[in-house]
Protein backbone atom coordinates (compact mmCIF):
# COMPACT_ATOMS: atom_id res chain seq x y z
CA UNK A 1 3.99 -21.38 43.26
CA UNK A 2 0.89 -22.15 41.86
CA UNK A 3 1.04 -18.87 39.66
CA UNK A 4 3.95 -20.21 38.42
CA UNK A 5 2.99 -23.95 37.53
CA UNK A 6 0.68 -22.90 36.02
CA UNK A 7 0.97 -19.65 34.22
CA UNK A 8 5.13 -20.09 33.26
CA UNK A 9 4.89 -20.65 29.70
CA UNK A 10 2.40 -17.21 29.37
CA UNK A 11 5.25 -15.45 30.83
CA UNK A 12 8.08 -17.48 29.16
CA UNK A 13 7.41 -17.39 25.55
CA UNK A 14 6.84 -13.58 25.24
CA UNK A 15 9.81 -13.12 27.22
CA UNK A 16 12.20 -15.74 24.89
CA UNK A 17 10.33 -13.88 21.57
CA UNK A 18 10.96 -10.36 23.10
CA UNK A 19 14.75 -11.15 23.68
CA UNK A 20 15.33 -12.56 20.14
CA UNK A 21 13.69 -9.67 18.13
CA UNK A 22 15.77 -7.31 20.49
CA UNK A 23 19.30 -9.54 20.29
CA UNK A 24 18.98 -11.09 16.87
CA UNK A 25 17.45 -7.84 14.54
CA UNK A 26 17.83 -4.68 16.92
CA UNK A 27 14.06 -4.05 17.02
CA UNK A 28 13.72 -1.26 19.34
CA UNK A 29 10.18 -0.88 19.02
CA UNK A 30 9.90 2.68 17.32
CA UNK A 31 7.63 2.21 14.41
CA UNK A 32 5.38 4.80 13.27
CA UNK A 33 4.30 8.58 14.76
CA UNK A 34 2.23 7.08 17.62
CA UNK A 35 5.57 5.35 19.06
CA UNK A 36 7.42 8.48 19.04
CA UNK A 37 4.78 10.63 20.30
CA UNK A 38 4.57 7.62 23.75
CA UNK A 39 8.45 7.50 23.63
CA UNK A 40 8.19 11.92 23.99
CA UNK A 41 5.96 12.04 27.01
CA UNK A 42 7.37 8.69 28.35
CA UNK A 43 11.15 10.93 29.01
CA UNK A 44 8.85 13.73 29.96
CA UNK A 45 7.14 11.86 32.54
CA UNK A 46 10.57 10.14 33.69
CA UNK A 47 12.15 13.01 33.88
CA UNK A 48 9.37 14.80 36.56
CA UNK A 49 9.34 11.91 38.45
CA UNK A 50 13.10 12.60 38.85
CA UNK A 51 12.06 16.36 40.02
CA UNK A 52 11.74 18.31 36.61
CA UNK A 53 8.46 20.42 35.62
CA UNK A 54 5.11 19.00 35.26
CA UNK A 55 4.86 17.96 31.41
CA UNK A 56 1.67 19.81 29.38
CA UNK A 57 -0.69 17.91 28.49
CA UNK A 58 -0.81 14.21 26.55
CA UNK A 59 -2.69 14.29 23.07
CA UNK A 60 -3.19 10.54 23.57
CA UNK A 61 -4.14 8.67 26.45
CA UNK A 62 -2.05 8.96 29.43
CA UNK A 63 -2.07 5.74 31.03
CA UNK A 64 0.79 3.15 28.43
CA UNK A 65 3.81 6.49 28.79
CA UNK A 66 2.41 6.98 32.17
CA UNK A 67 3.08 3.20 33.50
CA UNK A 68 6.14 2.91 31.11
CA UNK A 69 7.70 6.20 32.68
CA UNK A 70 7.58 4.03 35.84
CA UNK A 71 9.40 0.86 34.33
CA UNK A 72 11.95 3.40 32.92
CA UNK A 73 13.81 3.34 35.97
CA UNK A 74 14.23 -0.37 36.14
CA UNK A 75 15.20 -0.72 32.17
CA UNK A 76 17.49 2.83 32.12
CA UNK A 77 15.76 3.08 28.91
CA UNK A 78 12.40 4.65 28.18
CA UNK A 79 12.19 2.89 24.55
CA UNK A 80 13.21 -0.37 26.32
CA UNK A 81 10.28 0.40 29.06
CA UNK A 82 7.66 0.89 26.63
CA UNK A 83 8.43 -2.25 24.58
CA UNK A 84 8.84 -4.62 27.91
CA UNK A 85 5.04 -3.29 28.80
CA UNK A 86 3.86 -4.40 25.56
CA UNK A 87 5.15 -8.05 25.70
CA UNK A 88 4.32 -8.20 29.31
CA UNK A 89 0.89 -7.23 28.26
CA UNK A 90 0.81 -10.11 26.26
CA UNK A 91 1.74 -12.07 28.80
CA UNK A 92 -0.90 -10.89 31.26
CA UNK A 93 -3.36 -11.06 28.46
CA UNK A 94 -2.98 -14.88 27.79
CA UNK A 95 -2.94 -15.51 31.71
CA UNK A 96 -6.42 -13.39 31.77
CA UNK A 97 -7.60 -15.16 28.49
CA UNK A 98 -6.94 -18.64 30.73
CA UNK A 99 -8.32 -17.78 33.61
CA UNK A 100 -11.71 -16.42 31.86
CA UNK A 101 -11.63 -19.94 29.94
CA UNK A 102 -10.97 -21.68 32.89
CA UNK A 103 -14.18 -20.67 34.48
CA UNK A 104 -15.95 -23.03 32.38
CA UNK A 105 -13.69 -25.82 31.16
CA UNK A 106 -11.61 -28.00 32.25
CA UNK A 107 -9.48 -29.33 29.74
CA UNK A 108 -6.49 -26.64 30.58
CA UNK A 109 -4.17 -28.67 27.93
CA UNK A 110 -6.41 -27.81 25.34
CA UNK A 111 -6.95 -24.22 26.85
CA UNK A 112 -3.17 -23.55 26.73
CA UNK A 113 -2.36 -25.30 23.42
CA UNK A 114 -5.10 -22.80 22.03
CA UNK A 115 -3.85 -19.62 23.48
CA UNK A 116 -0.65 -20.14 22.36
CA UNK A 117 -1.12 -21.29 18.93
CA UNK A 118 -3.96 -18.72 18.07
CA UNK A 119 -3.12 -15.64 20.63
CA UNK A 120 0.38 -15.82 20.99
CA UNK A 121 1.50 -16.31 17.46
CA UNK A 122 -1.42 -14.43 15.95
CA UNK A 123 0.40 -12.49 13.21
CA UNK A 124 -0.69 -9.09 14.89
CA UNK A 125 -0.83 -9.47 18.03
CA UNK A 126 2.84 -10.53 18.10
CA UNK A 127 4.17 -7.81 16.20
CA UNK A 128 1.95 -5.44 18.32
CA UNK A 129 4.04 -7.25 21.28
CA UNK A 130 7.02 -5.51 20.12
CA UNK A 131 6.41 -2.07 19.75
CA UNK A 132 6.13 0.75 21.58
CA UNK A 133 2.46 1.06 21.26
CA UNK A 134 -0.41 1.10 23.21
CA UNK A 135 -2.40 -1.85 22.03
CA UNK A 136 -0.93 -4.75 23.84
CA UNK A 137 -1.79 -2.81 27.02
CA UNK A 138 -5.45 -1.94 26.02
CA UNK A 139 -5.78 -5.65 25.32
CA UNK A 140 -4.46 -6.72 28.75
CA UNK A 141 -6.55 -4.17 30.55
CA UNK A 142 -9.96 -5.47 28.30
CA UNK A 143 -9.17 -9.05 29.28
CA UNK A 144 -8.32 -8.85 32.95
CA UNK A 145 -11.44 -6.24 33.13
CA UNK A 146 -13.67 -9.04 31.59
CA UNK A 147 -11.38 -12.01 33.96
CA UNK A 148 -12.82 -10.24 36.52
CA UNK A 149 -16.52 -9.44 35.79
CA UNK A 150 -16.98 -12.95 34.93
CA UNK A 151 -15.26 -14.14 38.46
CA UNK A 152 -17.57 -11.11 40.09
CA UNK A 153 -20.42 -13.05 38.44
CA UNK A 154 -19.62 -16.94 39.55
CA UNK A 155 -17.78 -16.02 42.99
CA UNK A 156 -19.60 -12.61 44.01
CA UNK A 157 -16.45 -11.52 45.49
CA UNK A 158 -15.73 -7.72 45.91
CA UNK A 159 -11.92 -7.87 44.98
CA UNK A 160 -13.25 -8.84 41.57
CA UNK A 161 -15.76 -6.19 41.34
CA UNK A 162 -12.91 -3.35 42.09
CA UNK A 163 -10.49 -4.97 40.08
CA UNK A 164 -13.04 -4.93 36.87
CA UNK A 165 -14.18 -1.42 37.14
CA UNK A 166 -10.40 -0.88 37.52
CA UNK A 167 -9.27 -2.74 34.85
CA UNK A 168 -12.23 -1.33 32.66
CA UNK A 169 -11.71 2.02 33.34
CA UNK A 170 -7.70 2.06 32.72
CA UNK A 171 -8.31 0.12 29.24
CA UNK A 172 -10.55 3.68 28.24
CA UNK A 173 -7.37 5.77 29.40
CA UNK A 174 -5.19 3.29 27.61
CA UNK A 175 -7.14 3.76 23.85
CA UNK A 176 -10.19 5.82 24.28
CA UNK A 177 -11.70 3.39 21.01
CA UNK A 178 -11.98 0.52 24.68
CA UNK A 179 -15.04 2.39 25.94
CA UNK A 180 -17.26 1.24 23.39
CA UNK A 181 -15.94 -2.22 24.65
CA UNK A 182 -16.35 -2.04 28.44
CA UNK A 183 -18.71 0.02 28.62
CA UNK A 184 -21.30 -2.67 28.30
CA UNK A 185 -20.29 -5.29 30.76
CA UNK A 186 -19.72 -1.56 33.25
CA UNK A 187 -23.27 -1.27 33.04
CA UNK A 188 -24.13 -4.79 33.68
CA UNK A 189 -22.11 -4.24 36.68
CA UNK A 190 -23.71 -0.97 37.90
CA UNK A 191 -27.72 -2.73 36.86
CA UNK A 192 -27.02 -5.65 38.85
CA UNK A 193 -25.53 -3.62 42.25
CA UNK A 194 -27.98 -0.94 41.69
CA UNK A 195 -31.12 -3.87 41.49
CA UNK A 196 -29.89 -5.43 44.49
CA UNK A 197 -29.32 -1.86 46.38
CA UNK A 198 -26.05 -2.86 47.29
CA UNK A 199 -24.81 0.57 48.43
CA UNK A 200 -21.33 -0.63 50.01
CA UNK A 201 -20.72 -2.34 46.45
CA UNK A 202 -21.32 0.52 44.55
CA UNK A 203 -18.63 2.57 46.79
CA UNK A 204 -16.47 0.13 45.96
CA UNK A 205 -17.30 0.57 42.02
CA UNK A 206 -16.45 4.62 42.93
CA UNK A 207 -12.79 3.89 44.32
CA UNK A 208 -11.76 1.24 41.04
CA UNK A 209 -13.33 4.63 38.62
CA UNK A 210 -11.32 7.08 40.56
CA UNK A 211 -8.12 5.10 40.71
CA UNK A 212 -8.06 4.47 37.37
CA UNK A 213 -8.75 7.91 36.44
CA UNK A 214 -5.90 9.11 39.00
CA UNK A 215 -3.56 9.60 36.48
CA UNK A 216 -5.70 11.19 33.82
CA UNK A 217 -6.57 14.30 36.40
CA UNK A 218 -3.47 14.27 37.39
CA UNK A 219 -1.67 14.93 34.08
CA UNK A 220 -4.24 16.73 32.39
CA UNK A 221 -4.75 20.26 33.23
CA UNK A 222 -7.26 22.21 30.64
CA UNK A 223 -9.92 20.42 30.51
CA UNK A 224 -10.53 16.47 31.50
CA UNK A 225 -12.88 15.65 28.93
CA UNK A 226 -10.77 17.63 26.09
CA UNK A 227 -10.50 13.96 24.61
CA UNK A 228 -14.21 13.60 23.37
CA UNK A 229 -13.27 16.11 20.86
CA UNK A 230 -10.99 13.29 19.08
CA UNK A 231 -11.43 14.28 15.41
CA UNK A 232 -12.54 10.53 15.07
CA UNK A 233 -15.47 11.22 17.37
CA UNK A 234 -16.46 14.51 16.08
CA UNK A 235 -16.11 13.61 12.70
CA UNK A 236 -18.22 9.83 13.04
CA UNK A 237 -21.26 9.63 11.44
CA UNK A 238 -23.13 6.37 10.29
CA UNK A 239 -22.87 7.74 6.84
CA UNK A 240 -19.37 6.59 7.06
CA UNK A 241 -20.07 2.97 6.83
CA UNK A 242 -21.17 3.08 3.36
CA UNK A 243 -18.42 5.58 2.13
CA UNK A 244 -14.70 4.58 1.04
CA UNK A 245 -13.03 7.91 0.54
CA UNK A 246 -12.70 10.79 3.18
CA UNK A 247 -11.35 14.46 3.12
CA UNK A 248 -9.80 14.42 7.06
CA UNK A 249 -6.89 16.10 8.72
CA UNK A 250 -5.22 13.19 7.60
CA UNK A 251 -5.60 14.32 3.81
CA UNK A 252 -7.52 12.51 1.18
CA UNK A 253 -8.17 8.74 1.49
CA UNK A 254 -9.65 6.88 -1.18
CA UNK A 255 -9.83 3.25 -0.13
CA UNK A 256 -11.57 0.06 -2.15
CA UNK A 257 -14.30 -0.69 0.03
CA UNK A 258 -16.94 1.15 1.73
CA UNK A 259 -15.93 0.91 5.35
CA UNK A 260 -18.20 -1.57 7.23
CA UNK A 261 -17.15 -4.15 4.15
CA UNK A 262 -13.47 -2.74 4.76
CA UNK A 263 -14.00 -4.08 8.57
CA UNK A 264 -15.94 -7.25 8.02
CA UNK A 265 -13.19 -8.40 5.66
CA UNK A 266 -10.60 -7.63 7.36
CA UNK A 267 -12.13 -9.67 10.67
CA UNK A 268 -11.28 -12.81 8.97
CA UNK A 269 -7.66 -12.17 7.76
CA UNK A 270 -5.46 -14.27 8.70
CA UNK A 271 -3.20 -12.10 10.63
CA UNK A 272 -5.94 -12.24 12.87
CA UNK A 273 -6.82 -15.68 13.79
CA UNK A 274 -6.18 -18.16 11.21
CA UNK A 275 -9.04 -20.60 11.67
CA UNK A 276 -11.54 -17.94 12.11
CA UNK A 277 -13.58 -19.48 9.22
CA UNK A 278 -13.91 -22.80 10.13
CA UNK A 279 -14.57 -21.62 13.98
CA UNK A 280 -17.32 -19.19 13.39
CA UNK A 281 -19.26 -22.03 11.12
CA UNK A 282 -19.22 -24.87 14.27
CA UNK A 283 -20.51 -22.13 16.20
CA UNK A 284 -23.28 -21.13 13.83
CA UNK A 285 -24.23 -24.84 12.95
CA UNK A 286 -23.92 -26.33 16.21
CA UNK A 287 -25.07 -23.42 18.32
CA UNK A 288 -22.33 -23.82 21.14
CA UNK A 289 -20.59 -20.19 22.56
CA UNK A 290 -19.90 -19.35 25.48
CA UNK A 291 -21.33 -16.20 27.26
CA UNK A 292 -22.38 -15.11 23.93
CA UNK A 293 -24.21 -11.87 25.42
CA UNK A 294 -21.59 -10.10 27.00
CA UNK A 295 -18.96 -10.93 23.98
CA UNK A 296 -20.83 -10.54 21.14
CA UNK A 297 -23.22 -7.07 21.97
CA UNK A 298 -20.09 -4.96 22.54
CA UNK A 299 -18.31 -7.24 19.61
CA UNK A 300 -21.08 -5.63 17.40
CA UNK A 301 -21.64 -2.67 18.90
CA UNK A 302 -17.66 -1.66 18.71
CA UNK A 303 -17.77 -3.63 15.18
CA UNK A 304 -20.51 -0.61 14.09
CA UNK A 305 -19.01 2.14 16.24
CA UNK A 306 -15.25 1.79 13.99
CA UNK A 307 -16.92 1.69 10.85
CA UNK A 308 -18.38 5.22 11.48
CA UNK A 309 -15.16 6.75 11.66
CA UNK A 310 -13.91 8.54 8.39
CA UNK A 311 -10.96 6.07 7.64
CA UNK A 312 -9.82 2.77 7.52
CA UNK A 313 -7.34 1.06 9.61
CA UNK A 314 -6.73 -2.96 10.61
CA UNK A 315 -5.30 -2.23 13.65
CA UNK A 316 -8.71 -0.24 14.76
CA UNK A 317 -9.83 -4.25 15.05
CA UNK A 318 -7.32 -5.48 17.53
CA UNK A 319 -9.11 -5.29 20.54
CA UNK A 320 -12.03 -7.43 18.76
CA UNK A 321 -9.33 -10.36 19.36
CA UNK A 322 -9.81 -10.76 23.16
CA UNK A 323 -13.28 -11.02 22.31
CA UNK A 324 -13.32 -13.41 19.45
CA UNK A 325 -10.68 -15.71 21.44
CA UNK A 326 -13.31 -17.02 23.77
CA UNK A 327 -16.04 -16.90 22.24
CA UNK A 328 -14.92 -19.07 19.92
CA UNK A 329 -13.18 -21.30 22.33
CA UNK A 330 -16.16 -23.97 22.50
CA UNK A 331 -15.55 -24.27 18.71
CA UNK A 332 -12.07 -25.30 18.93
CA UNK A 333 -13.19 -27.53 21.77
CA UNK A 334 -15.54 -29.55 19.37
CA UNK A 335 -13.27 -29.23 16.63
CA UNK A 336 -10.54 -31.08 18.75
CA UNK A 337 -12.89 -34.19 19.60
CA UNK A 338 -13.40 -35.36 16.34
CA UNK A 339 -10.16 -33.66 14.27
CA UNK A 340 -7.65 -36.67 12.70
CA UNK A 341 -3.92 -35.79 12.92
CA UNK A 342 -4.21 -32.95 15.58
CA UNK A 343 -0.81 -32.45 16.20
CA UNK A 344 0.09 -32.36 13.14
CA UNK A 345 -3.30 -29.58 12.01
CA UNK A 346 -1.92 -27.48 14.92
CA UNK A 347 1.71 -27.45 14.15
CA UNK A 348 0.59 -26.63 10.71
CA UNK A 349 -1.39 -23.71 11.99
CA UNK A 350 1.57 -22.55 14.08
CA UNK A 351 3.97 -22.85 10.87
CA UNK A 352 1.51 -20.41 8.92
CA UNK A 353 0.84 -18.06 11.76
CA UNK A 354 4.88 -17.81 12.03
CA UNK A 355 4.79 -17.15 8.09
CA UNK A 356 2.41 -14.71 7.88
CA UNK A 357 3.97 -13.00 11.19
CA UNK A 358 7.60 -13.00 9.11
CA UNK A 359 5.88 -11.19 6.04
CA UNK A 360 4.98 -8.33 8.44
CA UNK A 361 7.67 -8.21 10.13
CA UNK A 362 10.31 -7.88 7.16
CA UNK A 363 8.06 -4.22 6.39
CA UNK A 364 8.80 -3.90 10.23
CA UNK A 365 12.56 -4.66 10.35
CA UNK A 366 13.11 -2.47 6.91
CA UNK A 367 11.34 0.62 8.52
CA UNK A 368 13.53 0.62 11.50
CA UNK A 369 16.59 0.37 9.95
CA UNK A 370 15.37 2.68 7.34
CA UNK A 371 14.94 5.30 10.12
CA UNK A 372 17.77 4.09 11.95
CA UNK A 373 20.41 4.52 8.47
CA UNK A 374 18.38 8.31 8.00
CA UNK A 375 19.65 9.36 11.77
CA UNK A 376 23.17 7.80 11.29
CA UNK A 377 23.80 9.57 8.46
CA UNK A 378 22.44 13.38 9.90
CA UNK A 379 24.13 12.15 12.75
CA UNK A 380 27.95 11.93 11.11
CA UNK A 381 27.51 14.45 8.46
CA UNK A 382 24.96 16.78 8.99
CA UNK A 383 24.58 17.90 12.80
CA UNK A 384 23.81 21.16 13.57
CA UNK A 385 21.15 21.53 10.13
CA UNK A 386 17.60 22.05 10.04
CA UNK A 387 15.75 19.20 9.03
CA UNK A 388 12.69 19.42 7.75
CA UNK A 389 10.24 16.11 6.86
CA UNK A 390 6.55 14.55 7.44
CA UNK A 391 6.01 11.50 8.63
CA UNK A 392 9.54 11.22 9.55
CA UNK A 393 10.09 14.49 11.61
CA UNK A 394 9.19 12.69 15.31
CA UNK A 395 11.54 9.87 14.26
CA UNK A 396 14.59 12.21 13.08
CA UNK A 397 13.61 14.07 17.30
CA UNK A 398 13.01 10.65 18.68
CA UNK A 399 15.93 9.13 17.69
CA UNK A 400 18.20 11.78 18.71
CA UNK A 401 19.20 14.23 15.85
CA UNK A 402 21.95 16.88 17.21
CA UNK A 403 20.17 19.59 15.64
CA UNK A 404 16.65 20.93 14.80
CA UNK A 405 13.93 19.18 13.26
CA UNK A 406 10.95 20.36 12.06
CA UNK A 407 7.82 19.01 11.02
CA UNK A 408 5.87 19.77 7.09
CA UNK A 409 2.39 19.05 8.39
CA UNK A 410 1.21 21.78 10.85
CA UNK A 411 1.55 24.85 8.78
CA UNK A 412 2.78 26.08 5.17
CA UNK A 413 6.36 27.91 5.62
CA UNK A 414 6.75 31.26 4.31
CA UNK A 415 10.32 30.01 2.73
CA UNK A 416 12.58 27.34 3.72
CA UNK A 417 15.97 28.67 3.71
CA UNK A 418 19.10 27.42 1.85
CA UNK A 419 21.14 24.93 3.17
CA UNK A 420 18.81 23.39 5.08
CA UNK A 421 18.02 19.62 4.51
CA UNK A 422 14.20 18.05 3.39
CA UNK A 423 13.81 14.41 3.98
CA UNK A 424 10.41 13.44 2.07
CA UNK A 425 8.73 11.20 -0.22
CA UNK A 426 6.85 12.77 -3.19
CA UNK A 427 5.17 9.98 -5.04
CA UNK A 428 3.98 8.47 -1.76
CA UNK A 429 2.12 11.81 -0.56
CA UNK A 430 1.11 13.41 -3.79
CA UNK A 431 -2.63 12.00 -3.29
CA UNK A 432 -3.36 12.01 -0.07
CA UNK A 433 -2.05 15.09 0.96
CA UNK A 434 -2.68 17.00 -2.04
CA UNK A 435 -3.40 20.22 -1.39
CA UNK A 436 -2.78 19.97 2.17
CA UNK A 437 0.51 21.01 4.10
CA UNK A 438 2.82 18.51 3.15
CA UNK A 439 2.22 18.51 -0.60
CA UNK A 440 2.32 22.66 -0.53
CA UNK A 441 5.41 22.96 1.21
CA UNK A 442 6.88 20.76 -1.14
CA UNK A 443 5.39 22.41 -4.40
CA UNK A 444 6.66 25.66 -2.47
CA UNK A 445 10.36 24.48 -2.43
CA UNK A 446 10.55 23.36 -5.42
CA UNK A 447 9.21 26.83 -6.99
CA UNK A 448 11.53 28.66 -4.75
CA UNK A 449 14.52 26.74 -4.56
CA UNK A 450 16.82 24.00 -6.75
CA UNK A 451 17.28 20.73 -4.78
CA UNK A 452 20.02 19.15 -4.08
CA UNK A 453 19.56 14.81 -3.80
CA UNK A 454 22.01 14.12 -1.24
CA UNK A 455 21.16 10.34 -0.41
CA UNK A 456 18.71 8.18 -1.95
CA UNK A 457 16.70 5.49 0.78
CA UNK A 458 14.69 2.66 0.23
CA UNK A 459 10.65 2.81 -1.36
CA UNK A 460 11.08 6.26 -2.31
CA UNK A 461 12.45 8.45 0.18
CA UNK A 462 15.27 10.79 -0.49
CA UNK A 463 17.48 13.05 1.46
CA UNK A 464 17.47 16.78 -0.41
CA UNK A 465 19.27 20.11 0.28
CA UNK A 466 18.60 23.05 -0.22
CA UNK A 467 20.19 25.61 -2.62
């Protein structure tokens, strides 16, 4: 009961938001390759738990398909059971966030008037909450990892010490990137025990690694550490900070800023936390934080270690949020004592935070239904075709296609034979991809064949056949 008293608007609110974006605009959470790639080994996963063959192994971590394949059977939907972890993510993040905050002060009205204003209707970390993406479950495990390494700390309890290295370890095998984040306030852990010989303690340490490694060995069978070969990790270099264009896997990026600007920008965009600004300034002037060390050395070091990878990408700053949200609590805190017209400050906040959250989400809503008219149409007039597309390719598979689909970006075809159907978008890929894959099968086609526009979609996508 207490949990509840408590705790009931963390759980509510996501819940209420989760239920509108799925009855009121059909947002099924499939946005992007990642999702489709989760939604893949989710069925795979669901479907040896139900006595099929042990999938191959997951490019990506294992551990958001792994604990969605399990929720499957409760939804009836895989899709469904990867979006209802992400909002309950959210959920457990706030409730983690709280209890963290809780630990030292008191004034829980302001505590959950904060959290809900900044961290529940933070631009991104709402529309995070609704797909079917591994964030929101990275950002749970990071908080209740650190929820519990500061209750280690005040209460010296060994439930919390299992439960961090736990939740630590399963926010790595959520999104590799969390390592650079735990990995600090780990150590701490493993100094202190170590110091103090506390050999029962550090047994204890063992069993939270392996269980939250349990599923990685499981599901992996050539190699466990095949993952520190990430192109993003062999490729990082601190060269990288000062550069703004990149010749990857992922084509050629030319961006406007050198990388480590790109990332200290984009800290203090609003999608972020809106009165970031204003925040960080109390805290520099008046010299309150709270536990500044163990926040702001992996804030930096994780801050440095993203700006050494070859590209450029907002959501690579995500995880910085958990982070940023209490250290910069004793800032609001001040803020509140002496602000005029707080409710009215607040509900202003909360009205810009749902504006700038609406913005995204329109680019949201038009993608899905985007991919949602492309399969409708193959669907009822084309079944049975091959398909070939990038970027699109997992969503044509993913979203059920009754025929073949394959993908432009792993190898050049030798020909692409008539009647077959190309979904693509030249001007968006002629950069980037120039003389990669994509671009050459395309160039190919078009020497070798005459194509056919079939339908026309939105921001320059077109269906063509070929003749």
């Amino acid at each position: 009961m207490f949990f509840i008293r408590t705790y009931w608007l963390y759980l509510l609110l996501p819940i209420l938001l989760f239920v509108l974006a799925i009855g009121l605009f059909q947002i099924d959470g499939l946005y992007g390759q990642d999702a489709y790639a989760y939604l893949k080994f989710t069925n795979a996963l669901r479907d040896f738990w139900g006595g099929g063959i042990k999938p191959d192994d997951f490019f990506w971590p294992i551990l958001y398909p792994f604990i969605s394949s399990l929720v499957s059977f409760f939804t009836g939907r895989s899709a469904l059971a990867l979006q209802l972890v992400s909002v309950l993510s959210l959920a457990g993040a706030m409730i983690y966030l709280h209890v963290i905050l809780q630990e030292k002060f008191k004034n829980i009205l302001l505590i959950r008037i904060y959290l809900i204003s900044f961290f529940l209707f933070s631009p991104f970390i709402l529309k995070m909450s609704l797909l079917c993406m591994s964030d929101m479950l990275c950002l749970f495990f990071i908080a209740a990892h650190l929820g519990h390494y500061v209750r280690f700390k005040n209460r010296s309890k060994s439930v919390d010490l299992l439960l961090s290295v736990l939740f630590g370890v399963a926010a790595v095998f959520t999104r590799y990137g969390a390592a650079v984040l735990v990995l600090f306030t780990l150590l701490h852990i493993g100094i202190l025990l170590i110091k103090s010989r506390d050999f029962i303690r550090i047994g204890i340490c063992f069993i939270g690694l392996l269980i939250g490694l349990l599923p990685h060995l499981i599901f992996t069978s050539r190699g466990y550490l095949n993952f520190t070969n990430h192109q993003w990790l062999a490729d990082w270099n601190i060269l990288n900070m000062f550069k703004s264009s990149f010749q990857t896997n992922d084509g050629n990026m030319h961006f406007m800023f050198p990388n480590i600007i790109f990332y200290f920008l984009n800290i203090f965009h609003p999608g972020h936390l809106i009165i970031l600004v204003p925040l960080i300034l109390i805290l520099i002037f008046r010299r309150s934080g709270l536990y500044q060390s163990f926040l702001l050395i992996p804030l930096i070091i994780y801050f440095l270690f993203i700006s050494g990878i070859p590209t450029q990408n907002i959501r690579f700053l995500l995880p910085l949020m958990i982070y940023l949200i209490i250290l910069l609590f004793p800032a609001v805190e001040k803020l509140y004592e002496q602000l005029p017209f707080k409710k009215i400050i607040l509900l202003f906040c909360v009205v810009a935070n749902s504006v700038l959250f609406i913005l995204g989400f329109v680019k949201l809503y038009q993608r899905i239904q985007f991919e949602q008219e492309v399969i409708s149409l193959l669907n009822s007039k084309y079944v049975g075709r091959n398909v070939f597309s990038f970027d699109m390719d997992q969503s044509i598979e993913g979203r059920g296609y009754r025929g073949k689909t394959l993908g432009l970006f792993e190898k050049v075809y030798p020909d692409i034979e008539k009647g077959s159907l190309i979904l693509f978008n030249p001007d968006k890929f002629k950069i980037q991809w120039e003389g990669k894959p994509p671009m050459q099968n395309w160039e190919k086609v078009n020497e070798n064949h005459k194509l056919n526009v079939v339908q026309k979609f939105r921001d320059g996508w077109s269906l063509y056949e070929v003749y």
